[in-house]
Protein backbone atom coordinates (compact mmCIF):
# COMPACT_ATOMS: atom_id res chain seq x y z
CA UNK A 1 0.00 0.00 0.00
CA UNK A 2 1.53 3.63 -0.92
CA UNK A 3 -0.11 6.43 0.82
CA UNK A 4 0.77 8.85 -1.49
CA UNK A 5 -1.83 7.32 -3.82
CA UNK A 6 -4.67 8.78 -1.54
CA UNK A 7 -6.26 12.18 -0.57
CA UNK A 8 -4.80 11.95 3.32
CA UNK A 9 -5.14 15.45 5.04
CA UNK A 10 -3.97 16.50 8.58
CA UNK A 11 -5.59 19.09 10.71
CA UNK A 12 -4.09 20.93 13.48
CA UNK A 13 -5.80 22.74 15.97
CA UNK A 14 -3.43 25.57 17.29
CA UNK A 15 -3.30 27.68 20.09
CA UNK A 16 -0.79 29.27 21.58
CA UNK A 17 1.82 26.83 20.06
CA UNK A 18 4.60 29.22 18.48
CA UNK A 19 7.19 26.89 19.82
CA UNK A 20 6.10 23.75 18.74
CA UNK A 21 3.94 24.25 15.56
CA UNK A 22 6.62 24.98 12.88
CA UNK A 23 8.23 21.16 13.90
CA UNK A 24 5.17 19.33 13.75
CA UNK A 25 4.29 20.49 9.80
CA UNK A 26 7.66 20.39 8.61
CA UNK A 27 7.95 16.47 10.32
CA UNK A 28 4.83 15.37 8.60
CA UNK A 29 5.85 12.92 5.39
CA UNK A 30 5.13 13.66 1.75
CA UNK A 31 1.99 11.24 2.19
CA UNK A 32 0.11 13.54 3.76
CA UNK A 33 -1.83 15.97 0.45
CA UNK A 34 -2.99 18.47 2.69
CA UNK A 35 -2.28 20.07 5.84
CA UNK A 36 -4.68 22.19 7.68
CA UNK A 37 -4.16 24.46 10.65
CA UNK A 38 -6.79 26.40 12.22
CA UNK A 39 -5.26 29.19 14.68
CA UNK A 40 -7.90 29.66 17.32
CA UNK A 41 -7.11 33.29 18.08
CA UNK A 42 -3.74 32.56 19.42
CA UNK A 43 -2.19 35.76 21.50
CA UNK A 44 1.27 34.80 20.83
CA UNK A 45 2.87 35.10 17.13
CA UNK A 46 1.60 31.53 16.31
CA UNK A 47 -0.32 32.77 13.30
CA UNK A 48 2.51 34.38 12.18
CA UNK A 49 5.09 31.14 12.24
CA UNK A 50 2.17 28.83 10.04
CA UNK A 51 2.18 31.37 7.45
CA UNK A 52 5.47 31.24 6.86
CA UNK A 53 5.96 27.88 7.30
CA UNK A 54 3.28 27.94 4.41
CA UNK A 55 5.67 29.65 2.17
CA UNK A 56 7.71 26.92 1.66
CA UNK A 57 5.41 24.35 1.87
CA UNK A 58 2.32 24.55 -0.23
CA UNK A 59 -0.08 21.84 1.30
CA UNK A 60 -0.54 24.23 3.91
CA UNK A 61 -3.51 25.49 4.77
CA UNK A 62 -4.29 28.75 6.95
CA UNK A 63 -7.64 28.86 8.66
CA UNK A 64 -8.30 31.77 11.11
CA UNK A 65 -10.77 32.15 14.17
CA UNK A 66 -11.67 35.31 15.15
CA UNK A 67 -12.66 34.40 18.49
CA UNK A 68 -11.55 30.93 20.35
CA UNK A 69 -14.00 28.32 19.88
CA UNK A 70 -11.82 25.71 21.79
CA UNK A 71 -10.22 22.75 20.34
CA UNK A 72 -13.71 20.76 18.93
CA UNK A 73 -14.66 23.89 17.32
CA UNK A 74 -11.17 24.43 15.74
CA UNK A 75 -11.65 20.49 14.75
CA UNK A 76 -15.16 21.38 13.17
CA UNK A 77 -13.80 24.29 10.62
CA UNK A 78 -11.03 21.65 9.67
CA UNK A 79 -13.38 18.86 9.03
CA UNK A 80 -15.70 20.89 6.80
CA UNK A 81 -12.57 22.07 4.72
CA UNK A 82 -11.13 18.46 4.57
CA UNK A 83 -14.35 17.30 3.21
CA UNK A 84 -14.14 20.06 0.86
CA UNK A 85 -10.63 19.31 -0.61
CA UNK A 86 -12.09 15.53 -0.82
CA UNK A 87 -10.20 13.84 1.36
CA UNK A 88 -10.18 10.15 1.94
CA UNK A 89 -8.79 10.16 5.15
CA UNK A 90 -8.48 13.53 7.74
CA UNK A 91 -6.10 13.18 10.90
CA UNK A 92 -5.80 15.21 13.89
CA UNK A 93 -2.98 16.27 15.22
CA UNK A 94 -2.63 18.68 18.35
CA UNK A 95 -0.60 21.50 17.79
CA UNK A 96 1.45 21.02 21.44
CA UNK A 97 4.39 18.42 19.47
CA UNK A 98 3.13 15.18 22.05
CA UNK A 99 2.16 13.15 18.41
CA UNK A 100 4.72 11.75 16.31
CA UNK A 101 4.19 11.84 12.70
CA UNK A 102 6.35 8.71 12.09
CA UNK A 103 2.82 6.94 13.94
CA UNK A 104 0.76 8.45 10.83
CA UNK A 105 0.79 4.99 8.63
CA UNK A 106 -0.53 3.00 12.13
CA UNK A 107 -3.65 5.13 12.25
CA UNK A 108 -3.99 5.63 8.65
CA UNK A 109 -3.67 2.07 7.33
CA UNK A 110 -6.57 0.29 8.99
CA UNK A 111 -8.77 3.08 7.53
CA UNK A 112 -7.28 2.89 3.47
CA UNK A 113 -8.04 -1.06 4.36
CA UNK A 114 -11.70 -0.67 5.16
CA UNK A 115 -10.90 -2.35 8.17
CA UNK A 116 -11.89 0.69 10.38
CA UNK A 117 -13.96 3.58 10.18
CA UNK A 118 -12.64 5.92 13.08
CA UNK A 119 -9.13 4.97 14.87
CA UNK A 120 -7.67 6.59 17.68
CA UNK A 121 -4.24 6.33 19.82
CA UNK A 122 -4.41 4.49 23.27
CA UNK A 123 -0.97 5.39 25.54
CA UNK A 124 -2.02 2.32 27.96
CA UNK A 125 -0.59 -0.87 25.86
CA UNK A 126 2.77 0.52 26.35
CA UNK A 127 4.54 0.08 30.00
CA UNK A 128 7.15 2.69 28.82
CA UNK A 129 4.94 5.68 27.96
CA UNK A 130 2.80 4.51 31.14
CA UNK A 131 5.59 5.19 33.35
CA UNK A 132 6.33 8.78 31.88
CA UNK A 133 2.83 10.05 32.09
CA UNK A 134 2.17 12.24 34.57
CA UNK A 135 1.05 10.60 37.39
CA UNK A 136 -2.27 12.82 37.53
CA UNK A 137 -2.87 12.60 34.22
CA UNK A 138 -2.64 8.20 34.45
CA UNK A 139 -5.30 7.91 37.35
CA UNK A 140 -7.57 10.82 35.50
CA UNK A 141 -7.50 8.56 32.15
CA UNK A 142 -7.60 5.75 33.73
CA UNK A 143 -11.15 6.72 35.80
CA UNK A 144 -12.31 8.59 32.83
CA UNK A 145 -11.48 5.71 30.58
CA UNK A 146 -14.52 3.44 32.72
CA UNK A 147 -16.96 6.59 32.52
CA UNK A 148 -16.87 7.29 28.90
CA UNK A 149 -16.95 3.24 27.95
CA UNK A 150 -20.32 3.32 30.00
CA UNK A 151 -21.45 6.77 28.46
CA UNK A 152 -20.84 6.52 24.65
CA UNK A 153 -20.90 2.28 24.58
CA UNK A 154 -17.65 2.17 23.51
CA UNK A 155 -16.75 -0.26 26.01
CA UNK A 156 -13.45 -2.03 24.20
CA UNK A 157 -12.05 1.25 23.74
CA UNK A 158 -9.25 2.90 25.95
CA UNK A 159 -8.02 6.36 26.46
CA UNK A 160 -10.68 8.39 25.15
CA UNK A 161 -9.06 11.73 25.69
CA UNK A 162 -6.60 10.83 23.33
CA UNK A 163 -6.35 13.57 20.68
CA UNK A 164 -4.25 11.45 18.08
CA UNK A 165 -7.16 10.33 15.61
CA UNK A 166 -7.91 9.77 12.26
CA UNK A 167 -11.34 9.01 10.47
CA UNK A 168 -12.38 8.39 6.83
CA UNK A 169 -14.04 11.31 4.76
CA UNK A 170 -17.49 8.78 4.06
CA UNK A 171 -17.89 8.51 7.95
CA UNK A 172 -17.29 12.00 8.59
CA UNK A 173 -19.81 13.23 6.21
CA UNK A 174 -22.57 10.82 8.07
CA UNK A 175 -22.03 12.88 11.47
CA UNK A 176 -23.69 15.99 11.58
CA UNK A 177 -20.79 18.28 12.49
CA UNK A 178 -22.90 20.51 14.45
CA UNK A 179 -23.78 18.32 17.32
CA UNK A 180 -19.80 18.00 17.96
CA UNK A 181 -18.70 19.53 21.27
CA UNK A 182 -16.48 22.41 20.92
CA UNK A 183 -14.22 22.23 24.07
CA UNK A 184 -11.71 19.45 25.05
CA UNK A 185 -14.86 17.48 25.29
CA UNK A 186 -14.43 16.90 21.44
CA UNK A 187 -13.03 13.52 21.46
CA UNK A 188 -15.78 11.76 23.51
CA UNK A 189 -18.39 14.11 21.67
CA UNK A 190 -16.77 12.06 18.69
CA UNK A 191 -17.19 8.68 20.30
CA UNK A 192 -20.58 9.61 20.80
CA UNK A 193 -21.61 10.48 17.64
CA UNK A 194 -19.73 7.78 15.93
CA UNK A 195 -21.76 4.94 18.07
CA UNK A 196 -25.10 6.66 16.75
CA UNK A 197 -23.97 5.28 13.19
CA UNK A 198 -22.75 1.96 14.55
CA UNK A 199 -19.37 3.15 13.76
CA UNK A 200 -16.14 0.72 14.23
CA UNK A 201 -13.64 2.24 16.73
CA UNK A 202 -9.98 0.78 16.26
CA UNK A 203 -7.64 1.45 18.72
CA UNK A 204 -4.01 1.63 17.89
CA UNK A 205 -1.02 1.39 20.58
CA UNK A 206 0.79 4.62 20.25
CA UNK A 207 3.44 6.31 22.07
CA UNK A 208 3.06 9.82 23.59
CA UNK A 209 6.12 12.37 23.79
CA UNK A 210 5.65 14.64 27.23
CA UNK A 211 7.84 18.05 26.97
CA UNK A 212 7.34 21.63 27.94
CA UNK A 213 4.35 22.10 26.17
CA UNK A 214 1.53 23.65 28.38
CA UNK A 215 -1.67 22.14 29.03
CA UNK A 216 -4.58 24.67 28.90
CA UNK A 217 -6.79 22.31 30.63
CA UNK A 218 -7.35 22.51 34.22
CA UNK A 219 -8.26 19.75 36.89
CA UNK A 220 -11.29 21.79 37.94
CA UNK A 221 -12.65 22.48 34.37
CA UNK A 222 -12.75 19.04 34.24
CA UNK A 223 -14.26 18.36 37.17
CA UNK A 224 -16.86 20.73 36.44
CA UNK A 225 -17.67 20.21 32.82
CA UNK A 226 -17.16 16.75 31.99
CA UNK A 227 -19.75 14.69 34.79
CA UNK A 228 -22.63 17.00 32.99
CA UNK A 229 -21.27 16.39 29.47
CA UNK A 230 -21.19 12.25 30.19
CA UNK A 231 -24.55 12.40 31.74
CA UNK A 232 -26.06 13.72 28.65
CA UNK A 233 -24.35 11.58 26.86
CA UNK A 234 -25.46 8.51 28.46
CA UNK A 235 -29.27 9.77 28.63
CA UNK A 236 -29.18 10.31 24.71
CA UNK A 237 -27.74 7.07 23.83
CA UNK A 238 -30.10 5.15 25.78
CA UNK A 239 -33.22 7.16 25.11
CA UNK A 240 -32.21 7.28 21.27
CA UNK A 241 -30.53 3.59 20.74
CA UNK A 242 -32.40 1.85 23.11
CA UNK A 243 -36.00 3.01 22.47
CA UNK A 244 -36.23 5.14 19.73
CA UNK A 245 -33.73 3.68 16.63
CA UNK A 246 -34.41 -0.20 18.51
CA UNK A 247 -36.48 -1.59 21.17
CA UNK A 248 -35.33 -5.08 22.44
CA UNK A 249 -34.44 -7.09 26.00
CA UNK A 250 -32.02 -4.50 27.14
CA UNK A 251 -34.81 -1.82 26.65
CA UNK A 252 -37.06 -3.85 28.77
CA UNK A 253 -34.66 -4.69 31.42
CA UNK A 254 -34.01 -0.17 31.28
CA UNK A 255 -37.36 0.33 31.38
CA UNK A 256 -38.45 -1.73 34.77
CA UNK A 257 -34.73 -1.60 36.54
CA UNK A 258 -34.56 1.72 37.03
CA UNK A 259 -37.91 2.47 38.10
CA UNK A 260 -37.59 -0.24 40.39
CA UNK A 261 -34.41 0.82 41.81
CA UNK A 262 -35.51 4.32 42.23
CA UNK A 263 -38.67 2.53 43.77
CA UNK A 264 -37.08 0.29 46.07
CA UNK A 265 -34.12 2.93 47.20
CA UNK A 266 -37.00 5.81 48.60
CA UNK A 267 -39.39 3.54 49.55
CA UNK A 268 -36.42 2.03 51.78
CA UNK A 269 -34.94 5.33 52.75
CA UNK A 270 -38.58 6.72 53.79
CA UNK A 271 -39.56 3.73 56.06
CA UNK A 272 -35.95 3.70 57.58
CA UNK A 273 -36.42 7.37 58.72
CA UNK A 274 -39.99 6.78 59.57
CA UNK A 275 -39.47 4.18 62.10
CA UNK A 276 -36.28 5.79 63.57
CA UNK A 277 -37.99 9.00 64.54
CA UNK A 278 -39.99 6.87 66.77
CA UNK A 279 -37.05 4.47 67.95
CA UNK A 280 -38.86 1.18 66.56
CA UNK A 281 -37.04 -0.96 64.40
CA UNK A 282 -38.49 -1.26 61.14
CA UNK A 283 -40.89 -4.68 60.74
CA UNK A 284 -39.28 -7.68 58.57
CA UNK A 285 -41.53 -8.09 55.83
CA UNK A 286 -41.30 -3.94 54.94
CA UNK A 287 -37.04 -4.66 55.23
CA UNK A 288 -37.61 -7.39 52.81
CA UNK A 289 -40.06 -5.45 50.15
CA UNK A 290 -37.65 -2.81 50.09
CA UNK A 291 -34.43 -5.18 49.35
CA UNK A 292 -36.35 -7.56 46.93
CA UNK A 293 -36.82 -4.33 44.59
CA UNK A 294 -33.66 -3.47 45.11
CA UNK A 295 -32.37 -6.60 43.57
CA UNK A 296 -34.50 -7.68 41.27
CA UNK A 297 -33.77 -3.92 39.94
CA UNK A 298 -30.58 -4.24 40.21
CA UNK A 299 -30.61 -7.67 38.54
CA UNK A 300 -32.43 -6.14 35.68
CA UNK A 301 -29.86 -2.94 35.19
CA UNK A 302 -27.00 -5.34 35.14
CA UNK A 303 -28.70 -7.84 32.20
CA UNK A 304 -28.91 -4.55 30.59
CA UNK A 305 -25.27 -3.57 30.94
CA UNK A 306 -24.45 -7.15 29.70
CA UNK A 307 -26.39 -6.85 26.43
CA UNK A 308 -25.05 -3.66 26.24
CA UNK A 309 -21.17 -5.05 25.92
CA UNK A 310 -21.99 -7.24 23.18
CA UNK A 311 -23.69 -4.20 21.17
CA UNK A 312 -20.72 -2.50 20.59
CA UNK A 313 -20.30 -2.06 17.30
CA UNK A 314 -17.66 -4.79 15.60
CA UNK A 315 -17.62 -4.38 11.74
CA UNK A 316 -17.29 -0.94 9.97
CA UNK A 317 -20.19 1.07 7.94
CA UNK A 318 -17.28 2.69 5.57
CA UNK A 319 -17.59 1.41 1.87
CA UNK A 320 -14.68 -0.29 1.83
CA UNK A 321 -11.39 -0.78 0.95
CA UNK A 322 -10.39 3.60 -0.57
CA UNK A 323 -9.35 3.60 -4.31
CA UNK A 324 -6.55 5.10 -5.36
C-alpha cells in the first residue's frame, strides 16, 4: 500500500503553540496531500510562524478564528474544509508536538483497508509511555477511561481523551458536524456520535512524547464540565438507541430496573427514617419489600449492561477498501 496514492489530510488545531507548531508540519511525510491548521485566536505570534511555514510548503492550509471556539470547534472548521478538498482520510494532530508523525501509517492504514472507520491512539498498551505520564494525568485517564466506555458504549475502547485520531471522509460526512462539542470534550463528543452510526472504533497502541508544552486544561474544568457532558451523553444514547432507533431485552430490562431501583431505594430510605424517629425498628416483611426491589432492579440494570457489551459495534459502515 503507498499512501501517497490517496487524498490523506492532517488538521491541526493551534493555540498558543509558536514553539512547537513549525516542527510538527515540517515532520509530517510527503503522504500527507494536505495540511490544515486552524489558529484559534492565538495571543502569541503563532499565526505568524504557520504562514510562513506555508511559504515553503504549499499543502498548507491557513484557517483563522476570530474568536476561540476551543479545540472541537477548531476540529469542526477543519473537518468541513477536509471534506471540501475531498479527502479520503483527515487526521488530527494537536498542535502542542506530544504526536509523532512517524505513527501516521498505524492510524492511517486500517482506515485505506476498510478495516476501520474511526481509529484513535491508546498510551495504555505501552509500559514505557505509562511510566512517563504524569502521574495525575494516568489515574484521570484511567477513571475517565470506565466513565466514557459506559457513556458513549464504547466499552473495548481505551483512552478516550486521546487527541491522536484519524477518520475516513465517508464517515465523517454521516455525522452531523454541528452536534460536535467544541471544548476538550471533542473527542468523547466524537465517540458519541460515531456509536449513533454503529461506527467501528480501532484502537491503535501509540506512544506519547511529554515536553514543555503547556496544558490549557485545568483539573477543575474538568471536574466541572465533563460529569454534565457524560450524563447527557449517556441519557441520549439510551433514550435514542435503546427506544427510539431499537427496542429489544435490554430496553425492557431499562425500562423496569430503574424504576424499580428508584422505587425500592425511597421507599427504603422513607420507612428507615420513619421508624427511627420513633425508635422502633423497622418490621421484617417492609425490610424485605424494600431489598427484593432493590435486587431484582438491580438484577435487571445489570442484564442490561451485559447486552449492552456485546452491542458494541464490531464491523465498519465505511464502503470499503479507498481507491486510489
Amino acid at each position: 500500500m503507498n499512501l501517497e496514492d490517496y487524498q490523506i489530510t492532517v488538521v491541526i488545531p493551534a493555540y498558543n503553540v509558536e514553539r512547537q507548531v513549525d516542527a510538527i508540519i515540517r515532520s509530517l511525510p510527503a503522504f500527507v496531500k494536505h495540511v490544515i491548521v486552524v489558529n484559534d485566536a492565538s495571543t502569541d505570534t503563532t499565526s505568524q510562524v504557520i504562514e510562513r511555514v506555508a511559504k515553503d510548503d504549499p499543502r498548507v492550509i491557513l484557517l483563522q478564528h476570530k474568536t476561540n471556539q476551543g479545540v472541537g470547534g477548531a476540529m469542526v472548521s477543519g473537518f468541513i474544509k477536509a471534506l471540501e478538498l475531498s479527502s479520503q482520510v483527515i487526521v488530527k494532530m494537536d498542535g502542542d508536538g506530544q504526536m509523532s508523525a512517524e505513527d501516521l501509517p498505524l492510524l492511517i492504514t486500517p482506515l485505506i483497508s476498510g478495516d476501520a472507520d474511526y481509529t484513535k491512539g491508546n498510551r495504555f498498551r505501552d509500559l514505557k509511555t505509562l511510566k512517563n505520564m504524569p502521574i495525575v494525568r494516568l489515574w484521570g485517564n484511567t477513571a475517565l477511561s470506565f466513565l466514557v466506555k459506559a457513556a458513549t458504549g464504547y466499552w473495548e475502547c481505551l483512552d478516550p481523551s486521546n487527541g491522536f485520531l484519524a477518520i475516513r471522509g465517508d464517515v465523517l460526512e454521516k455525522i452531523t458536524l454541528e452536534k460536535i462539542h467544541h471544548s476538550y470534550f471533542f473527542e468523547i463528543s466524537m465517540l458519541s456520535q460515531l456509536y449513533m452510526i454503529d461506527a467501528y472504533v480501532m484502537d491503535i497502541p501509540l506512544k506519547t512524547r511529554y515536553g514543555d508544552e503547556k496544558s490549557h486544561m485545568s483539573i477543575i474544568q474538568i471536574l466541572s464540565e465533563y460529569p454534565g457532558q457524560l450524563g447527557k451523553v449517556l441519557v441520549r444514547r439510551i433514550l435514542l438507541k435503546k427506544f427510539l432507533y431499537d427496542f429489544s431485552m435490554d430496553s425492557i430490562y431499562i425500562l423496569f430496573g430503574l424504576p424499580m431501583v428508584i422505587f425500592g431505594g425511597a421507599f427504603g430510605l422513607v420507612n428507615w427514617i420513619r421508624y427511627h424517629r420513633i425508635g422502633v425498628g423497622a418490621p421484617t416483611g417492609t425490610i424485605m419489600i424494600a431489598v427484593l426491589i432493590l435486587i431484582l432492579g438491580f438484577q435487571m440494570l445489570f442484564s442490561a449492561i451485559n447486552i449492552d457489551l456485546q452491542n458494541v459495534p464490531k464491523s465498519p459502515i465505511n464502503k470499503g477498501e479507498q481507491g486510489t
